[in-house]
PDB file of N, CA and C in Angstrom:
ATOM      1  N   UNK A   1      74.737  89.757  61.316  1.00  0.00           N
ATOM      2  CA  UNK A   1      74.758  88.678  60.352  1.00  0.00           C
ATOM      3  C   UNK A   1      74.166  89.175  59.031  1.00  0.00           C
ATOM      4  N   UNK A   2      74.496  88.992  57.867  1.00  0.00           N
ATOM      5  CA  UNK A   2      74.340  89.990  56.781  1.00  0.00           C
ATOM      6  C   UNK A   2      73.515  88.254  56.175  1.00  0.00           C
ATOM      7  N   UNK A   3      72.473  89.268  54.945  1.00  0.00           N
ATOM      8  CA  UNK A   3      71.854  87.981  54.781  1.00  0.00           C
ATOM      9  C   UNK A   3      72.034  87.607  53.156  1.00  0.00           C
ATOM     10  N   UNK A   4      71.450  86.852  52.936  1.00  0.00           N
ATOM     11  CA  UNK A   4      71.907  86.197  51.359  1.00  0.00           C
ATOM     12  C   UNK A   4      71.068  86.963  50.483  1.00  0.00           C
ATOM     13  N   UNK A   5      71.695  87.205  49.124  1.00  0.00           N
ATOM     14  CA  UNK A   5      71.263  88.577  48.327  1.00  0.00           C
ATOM     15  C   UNK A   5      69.760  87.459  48.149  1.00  0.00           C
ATOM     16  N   UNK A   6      68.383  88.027  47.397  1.00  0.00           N
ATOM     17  CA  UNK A   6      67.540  87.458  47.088  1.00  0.00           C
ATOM     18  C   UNK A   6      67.884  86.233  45.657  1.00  0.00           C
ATOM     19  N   UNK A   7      66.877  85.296  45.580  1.00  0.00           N
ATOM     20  CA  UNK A   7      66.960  84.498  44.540  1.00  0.00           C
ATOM     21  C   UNK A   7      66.418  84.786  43.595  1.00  0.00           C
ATOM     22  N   UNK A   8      66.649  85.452  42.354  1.00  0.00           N
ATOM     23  CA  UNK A   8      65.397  85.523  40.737  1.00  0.00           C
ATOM     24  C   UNK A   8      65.282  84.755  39.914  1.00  0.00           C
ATOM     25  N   UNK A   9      63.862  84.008  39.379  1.00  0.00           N
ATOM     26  CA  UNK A   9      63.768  83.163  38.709  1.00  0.00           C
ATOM     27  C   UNK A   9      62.596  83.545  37.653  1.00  0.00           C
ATOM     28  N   UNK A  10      63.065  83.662  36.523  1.00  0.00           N
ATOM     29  CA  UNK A  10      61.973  83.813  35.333  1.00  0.00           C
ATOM     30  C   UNK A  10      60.835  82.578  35.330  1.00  0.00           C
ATOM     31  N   UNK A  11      59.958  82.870  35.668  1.00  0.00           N
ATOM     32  CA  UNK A  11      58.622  82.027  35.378  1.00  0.00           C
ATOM     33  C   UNK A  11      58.546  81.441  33.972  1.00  0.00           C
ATOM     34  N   UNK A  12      58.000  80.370  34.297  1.00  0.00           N
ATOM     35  CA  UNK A  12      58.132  79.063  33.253  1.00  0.00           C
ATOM     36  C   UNK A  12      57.191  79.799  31.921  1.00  0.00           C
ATOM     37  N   UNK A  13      56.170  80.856  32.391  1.00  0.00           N
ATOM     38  CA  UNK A  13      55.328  80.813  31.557  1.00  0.00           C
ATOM     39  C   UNK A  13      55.516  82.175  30.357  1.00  0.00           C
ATOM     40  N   UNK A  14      57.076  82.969  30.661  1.00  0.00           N
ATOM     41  CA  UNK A  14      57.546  83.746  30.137  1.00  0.00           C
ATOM     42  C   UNK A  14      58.217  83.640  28.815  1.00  0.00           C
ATOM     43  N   UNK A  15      57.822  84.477  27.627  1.00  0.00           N
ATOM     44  CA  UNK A  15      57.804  84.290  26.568  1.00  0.00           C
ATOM     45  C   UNK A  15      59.156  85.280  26.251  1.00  0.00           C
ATOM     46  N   UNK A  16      60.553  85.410  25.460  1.00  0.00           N
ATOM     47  CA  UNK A  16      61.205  86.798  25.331  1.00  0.00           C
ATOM     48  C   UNK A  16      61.088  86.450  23.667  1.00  0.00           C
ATOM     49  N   UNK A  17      60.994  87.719  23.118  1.00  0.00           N
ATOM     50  CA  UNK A  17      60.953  87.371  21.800  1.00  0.00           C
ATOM     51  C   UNK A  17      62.202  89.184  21.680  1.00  0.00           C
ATOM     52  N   UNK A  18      63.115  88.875  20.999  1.00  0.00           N
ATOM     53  CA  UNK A  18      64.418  89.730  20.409  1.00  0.00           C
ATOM     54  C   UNK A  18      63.731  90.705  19.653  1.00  0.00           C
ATOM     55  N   UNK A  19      64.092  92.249  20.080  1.00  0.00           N
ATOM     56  CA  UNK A  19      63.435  92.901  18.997  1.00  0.00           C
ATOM     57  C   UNK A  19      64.854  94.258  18.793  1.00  0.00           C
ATOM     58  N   UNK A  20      64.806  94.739  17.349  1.00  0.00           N
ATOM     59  CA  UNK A  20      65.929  95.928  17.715  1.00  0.00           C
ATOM     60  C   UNK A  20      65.714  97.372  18.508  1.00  0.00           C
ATOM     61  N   UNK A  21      64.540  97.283  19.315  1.00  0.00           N
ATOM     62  CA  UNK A  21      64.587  98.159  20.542  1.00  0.00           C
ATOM     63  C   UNK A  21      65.219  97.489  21.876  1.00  0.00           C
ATOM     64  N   UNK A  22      65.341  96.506  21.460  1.00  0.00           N
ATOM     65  CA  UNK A  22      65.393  95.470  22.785  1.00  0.00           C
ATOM     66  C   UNK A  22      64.533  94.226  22.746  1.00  0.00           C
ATOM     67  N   UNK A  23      63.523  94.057  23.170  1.00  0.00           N
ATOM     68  CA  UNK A  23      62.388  92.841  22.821  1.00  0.00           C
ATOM     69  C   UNK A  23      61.386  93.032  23.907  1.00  0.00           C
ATOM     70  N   UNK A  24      60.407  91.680  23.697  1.00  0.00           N
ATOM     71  CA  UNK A  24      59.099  91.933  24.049  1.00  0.00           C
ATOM     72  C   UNK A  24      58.825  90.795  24.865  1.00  0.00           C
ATOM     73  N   UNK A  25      58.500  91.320  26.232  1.00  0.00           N
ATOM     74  CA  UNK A  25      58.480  89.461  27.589  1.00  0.00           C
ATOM     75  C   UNK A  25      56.534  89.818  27.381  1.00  0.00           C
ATOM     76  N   UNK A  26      56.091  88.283  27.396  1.00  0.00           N
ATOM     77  CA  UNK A  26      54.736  87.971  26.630  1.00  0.00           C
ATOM     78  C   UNK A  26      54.513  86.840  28.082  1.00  0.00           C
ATOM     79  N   UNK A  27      53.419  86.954  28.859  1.00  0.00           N
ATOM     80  CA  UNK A  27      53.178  85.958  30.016  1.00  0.00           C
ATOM     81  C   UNK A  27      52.215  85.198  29.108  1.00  0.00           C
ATOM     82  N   UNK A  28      52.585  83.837  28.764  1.00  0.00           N
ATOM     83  CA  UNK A  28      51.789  83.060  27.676  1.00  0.00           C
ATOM     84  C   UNK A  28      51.183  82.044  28.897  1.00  0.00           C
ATOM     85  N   UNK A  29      49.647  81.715  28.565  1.00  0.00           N
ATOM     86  CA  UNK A  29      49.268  80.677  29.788  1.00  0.00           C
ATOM     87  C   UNK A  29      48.769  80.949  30.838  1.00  0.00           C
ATOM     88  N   UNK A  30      48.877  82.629  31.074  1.00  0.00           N
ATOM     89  CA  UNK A  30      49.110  82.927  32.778  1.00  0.00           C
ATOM     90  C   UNK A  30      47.122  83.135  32.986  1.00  0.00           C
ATOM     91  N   UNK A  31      46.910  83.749  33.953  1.00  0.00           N
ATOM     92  CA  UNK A  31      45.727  84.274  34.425  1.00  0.00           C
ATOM     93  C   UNK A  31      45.584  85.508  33.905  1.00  0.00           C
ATOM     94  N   UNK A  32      46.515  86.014  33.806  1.00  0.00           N
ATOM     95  CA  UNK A  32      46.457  87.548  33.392  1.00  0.00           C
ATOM     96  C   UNK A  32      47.179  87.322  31.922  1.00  0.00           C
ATOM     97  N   UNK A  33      46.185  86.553  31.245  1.00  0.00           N
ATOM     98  CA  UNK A  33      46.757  85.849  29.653  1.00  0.00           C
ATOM     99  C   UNK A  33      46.597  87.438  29.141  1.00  0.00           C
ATOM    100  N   UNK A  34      47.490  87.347  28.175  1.00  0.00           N
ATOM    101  CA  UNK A  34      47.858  88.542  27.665  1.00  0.00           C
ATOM    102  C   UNK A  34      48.380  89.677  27.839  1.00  0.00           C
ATOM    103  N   UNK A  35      49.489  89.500  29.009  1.00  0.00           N
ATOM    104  CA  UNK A  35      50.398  90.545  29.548  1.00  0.00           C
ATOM    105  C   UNK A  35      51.568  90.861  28.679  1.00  0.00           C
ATOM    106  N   UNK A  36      51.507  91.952  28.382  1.00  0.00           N
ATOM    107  CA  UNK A  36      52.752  92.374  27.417  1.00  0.00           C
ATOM    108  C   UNK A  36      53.527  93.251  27.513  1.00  0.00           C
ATOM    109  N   UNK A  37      55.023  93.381  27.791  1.00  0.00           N
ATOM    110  CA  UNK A  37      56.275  94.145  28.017  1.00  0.00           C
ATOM    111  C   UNK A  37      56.914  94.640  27.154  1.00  0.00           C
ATOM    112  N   UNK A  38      57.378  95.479  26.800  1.00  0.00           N
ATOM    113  CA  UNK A  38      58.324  96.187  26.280  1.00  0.00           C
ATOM    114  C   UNK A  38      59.626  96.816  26.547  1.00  0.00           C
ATOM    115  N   UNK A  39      60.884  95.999  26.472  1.00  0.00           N
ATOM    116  CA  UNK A  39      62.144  96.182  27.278  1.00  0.00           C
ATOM    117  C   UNK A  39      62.769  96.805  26.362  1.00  0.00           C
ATOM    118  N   UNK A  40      63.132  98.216  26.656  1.00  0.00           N
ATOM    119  CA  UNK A  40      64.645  98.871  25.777  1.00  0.00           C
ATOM    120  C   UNK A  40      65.614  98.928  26.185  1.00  0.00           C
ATOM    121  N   UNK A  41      65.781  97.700  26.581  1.00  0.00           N
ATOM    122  CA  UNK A  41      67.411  97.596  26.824  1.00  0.00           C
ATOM    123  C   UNK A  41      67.888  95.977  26.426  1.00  0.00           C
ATOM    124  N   UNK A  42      69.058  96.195  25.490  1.00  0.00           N
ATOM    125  CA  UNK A  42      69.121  94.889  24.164  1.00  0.00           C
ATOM    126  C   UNK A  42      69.615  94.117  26.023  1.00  0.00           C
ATOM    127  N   UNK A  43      70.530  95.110  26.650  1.00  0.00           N
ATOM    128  CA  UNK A  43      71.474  93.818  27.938  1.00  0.00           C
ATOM    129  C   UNK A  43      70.347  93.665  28.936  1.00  0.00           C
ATOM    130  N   UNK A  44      69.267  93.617  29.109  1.00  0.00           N
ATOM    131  CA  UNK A  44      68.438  93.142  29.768  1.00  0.00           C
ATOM    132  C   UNK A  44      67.654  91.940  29.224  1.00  0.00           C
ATOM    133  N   UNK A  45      67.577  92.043  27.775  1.00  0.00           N
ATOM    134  CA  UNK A  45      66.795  90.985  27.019  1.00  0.00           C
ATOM    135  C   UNK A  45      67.950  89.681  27.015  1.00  0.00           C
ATOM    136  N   UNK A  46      69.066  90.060  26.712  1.00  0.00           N
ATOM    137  CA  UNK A  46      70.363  89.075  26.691  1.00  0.00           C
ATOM    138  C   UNK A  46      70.236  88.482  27.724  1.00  0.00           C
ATOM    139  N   UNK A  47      70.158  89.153  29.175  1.00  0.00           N
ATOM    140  CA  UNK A  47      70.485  88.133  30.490  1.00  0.00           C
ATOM    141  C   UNK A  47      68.962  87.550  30.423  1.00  0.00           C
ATOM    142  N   UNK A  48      68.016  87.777  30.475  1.00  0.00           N
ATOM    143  CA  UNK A  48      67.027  86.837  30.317  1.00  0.00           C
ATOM    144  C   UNK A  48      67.052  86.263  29.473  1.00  0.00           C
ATOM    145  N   UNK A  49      67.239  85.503  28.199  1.00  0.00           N
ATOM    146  CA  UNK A  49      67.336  84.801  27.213  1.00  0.00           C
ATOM    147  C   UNK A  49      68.835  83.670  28.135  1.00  0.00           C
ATOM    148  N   UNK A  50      70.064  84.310  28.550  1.00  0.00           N
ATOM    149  CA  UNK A  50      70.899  83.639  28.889  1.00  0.00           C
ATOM    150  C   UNK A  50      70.395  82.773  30.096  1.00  0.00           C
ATOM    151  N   UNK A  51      69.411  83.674  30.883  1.00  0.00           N
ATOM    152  CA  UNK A  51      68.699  83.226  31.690  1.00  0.00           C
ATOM    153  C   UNK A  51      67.856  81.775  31.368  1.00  0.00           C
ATOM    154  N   UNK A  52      67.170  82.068  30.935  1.00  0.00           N
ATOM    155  CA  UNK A  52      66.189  81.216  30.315  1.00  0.00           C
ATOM    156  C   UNK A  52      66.697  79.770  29.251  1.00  0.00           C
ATOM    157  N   UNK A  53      67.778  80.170  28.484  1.00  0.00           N
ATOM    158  CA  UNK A  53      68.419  78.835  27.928  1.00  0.00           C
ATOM    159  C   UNK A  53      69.331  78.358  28.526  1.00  0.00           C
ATOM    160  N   UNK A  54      70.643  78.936  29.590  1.00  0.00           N
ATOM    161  CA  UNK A  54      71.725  78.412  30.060  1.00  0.00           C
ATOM    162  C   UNK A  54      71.309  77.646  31.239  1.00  0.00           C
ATOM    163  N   UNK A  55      70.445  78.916  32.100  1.00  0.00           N
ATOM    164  CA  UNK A  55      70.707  78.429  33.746  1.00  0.00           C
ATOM    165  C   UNK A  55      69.107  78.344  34.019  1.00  0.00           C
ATOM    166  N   UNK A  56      68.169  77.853  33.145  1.00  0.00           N
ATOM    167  CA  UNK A  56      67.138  77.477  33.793  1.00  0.00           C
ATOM    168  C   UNK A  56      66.275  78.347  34.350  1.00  0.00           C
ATOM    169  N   UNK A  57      66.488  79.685  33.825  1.00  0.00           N
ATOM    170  CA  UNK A  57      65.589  80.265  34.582  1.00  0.00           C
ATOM    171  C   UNK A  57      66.409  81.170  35.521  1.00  0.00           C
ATOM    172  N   UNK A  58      67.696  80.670  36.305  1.00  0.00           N
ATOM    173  CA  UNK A  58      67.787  81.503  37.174  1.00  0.00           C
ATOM    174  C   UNK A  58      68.517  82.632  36.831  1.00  0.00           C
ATOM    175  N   UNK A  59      67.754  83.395  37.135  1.00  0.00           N
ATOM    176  CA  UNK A  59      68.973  84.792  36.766  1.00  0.00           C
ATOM    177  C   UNK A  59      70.016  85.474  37.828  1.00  0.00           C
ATOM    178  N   UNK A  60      69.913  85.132  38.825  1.00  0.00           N
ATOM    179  CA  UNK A  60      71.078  85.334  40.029  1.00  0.00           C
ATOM    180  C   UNK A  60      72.511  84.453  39.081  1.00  0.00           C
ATOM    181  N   UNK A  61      72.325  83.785  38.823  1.00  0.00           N
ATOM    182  CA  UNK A  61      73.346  82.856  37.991  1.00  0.00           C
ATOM    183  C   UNK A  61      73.964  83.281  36.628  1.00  0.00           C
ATOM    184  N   UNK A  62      72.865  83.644  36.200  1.00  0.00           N
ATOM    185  CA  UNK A  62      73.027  84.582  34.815  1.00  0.00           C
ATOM    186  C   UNK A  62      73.949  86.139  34.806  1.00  0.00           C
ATOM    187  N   UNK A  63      73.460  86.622  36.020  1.00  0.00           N
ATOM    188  CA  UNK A  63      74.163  87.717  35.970  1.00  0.00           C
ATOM    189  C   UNK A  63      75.507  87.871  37.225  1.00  0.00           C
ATOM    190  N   UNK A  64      75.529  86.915  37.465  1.00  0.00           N
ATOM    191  CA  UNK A  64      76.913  86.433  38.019  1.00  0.00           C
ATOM    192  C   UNK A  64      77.703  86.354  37.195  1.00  0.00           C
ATOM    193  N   UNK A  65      77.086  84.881  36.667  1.00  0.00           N
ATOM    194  CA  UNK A  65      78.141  84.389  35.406  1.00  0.00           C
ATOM    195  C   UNK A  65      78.602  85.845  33.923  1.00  0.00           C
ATOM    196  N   UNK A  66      78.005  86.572  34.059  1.00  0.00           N
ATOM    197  CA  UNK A  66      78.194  87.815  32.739  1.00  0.00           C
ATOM    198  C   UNK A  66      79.562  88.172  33.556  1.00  0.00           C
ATOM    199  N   UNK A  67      79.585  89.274  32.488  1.00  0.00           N
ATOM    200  CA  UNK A  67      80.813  90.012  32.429  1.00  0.00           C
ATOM    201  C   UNK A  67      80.991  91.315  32.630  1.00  0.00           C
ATOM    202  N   UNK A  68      79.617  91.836  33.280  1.00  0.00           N
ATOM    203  CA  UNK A  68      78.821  92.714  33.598  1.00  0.00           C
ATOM    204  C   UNK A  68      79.573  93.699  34.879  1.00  0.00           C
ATOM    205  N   UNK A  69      80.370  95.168  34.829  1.00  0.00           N
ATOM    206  CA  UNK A  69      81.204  95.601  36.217  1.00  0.00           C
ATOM    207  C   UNK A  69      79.537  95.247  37.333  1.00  0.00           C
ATOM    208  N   UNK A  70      80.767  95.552  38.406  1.00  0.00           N
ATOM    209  CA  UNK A  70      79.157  95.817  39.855  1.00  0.00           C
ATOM    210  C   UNK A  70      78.150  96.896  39.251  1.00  0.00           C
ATOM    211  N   UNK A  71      78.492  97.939  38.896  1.00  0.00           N
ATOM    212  CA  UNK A  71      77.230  98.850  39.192  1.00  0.00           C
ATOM    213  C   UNK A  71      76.407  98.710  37.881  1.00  0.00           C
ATOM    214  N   UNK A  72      76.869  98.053  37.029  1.00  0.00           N
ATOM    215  CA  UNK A  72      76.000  97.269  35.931  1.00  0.00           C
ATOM    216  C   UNK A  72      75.162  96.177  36.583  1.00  0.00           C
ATOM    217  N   UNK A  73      75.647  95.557  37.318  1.00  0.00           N
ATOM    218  CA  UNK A  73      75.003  94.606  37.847  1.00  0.00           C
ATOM    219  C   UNK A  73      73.494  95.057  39.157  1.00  0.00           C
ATOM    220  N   UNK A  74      74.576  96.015  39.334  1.00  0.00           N
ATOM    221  CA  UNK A  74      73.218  96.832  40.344  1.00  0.00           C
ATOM    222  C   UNK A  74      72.020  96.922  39.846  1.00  0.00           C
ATOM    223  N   UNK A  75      72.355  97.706  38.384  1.00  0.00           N
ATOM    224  CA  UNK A  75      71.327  98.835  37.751  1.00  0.00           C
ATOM    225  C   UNK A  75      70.225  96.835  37.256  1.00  0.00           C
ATOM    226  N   UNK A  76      70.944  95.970  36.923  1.00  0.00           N
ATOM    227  CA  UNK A  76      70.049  94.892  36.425  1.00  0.00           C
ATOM    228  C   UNK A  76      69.195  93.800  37.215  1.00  0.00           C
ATOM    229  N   UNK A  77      69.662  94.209  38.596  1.00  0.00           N
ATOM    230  CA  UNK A  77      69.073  93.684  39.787  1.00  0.00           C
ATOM    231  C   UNK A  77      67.709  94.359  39.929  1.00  0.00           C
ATOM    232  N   UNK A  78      67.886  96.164  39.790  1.00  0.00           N
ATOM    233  CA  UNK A  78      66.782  97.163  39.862  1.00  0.00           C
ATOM    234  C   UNK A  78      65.886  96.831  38.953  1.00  0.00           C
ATOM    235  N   UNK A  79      66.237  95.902  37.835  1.00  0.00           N
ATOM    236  CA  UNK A  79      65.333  96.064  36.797  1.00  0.00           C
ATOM    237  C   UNK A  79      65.048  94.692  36.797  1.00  0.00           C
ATOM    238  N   UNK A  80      65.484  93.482  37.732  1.00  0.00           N
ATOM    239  CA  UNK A  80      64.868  92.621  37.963  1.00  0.00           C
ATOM    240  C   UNK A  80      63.477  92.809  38.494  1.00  0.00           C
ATOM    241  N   UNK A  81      64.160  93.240  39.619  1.00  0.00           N
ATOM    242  CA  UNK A  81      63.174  94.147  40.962  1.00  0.00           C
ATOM    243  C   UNK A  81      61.916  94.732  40.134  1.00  0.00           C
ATOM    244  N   UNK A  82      61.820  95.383  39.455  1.00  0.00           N
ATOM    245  CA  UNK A  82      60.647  96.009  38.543  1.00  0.00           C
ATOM    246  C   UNK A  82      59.925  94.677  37.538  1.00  0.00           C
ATOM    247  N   UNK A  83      60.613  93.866  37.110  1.00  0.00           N
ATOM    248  CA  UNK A  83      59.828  92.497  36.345  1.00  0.00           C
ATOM    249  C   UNK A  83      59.142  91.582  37.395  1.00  0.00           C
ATOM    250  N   UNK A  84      59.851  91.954  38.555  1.00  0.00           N
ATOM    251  CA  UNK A  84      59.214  90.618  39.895  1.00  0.00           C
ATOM    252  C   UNK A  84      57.766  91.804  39.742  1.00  0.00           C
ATOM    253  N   UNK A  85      58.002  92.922  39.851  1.00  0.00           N
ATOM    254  CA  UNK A  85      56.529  93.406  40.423  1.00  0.00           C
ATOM    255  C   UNK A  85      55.867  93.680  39.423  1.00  0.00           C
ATOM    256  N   UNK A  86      56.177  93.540  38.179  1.00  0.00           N
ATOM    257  CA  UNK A  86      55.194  92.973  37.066  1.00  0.00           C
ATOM    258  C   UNK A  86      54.241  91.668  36.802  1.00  0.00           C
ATOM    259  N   UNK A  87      55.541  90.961  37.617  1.00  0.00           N
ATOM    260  CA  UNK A  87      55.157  89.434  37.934  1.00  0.00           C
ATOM    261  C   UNK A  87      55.541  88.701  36.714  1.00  0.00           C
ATOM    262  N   UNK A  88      56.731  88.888  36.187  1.00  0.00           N
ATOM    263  CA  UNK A  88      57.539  88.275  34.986  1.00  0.00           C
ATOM    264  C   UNK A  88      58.654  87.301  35.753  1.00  0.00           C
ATOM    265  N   UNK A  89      58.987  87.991  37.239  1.00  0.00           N
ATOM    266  CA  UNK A  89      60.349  86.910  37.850  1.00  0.00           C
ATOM    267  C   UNK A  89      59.434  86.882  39.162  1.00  0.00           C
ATOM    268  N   UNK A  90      60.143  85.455  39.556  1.00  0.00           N
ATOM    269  CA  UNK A  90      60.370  85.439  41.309  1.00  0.00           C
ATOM    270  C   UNK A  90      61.093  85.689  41.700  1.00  0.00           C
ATOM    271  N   UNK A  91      61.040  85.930  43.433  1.00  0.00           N
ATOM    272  CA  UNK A  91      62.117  86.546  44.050  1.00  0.00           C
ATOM    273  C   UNK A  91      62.054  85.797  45.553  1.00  0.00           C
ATOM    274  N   UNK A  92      62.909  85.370  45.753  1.00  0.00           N
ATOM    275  CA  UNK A  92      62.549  84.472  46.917  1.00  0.00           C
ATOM    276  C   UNK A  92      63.567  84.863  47.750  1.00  0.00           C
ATOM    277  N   UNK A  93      63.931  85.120  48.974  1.00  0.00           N
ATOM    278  CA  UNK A  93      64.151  85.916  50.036  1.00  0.00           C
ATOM    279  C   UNK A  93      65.190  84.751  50.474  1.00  0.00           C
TER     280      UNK A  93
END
């Protein structure tokens, strides 16, 4: 029985601000106030922003809905995977 891919959800308390390296995710509010990221990649900042204004947060949805081939989609799952263990997304099983 094969199981359902994981769920990612950008935390409410995630800030993306657009920059021309890419942009900057800011945990505003959190416990660990003053966590700061630096993403160089403009299509990673896009699906979180699409994330964050279209679908609420969820980015399983976000990067469905793109236009993104599979192994694009792979490589942005991996780099979900690396923001959950920053603690920028959830990931719920």
């Amino acid at each position: 029985m094969s199981q359902s891919p994981p769920a990612y959800r950008l935390i409410d308390e995630v800030k993306i601000r657009r920059e021309a390296f890419g942009g900057i995710l800011y945990k505003y509010g959190c416990a660990d106030r003053g966590a700061l990221s630096f993403i160089n990649s403009r299509q990673l900042i896009d699906l979180l922003l699409s994330a964050q204004q279209t679908y609420s947060g969820d980015l399983g949805a976000a990067v469905e809905h793109s236009n993104f081939s599979a192994a694009s989609k792979q490589k942005l799952y991996a780099a979900l995977d690396d923001l959950a263990r920053r603690g920028y997304v959830l990931v719920n099983s």
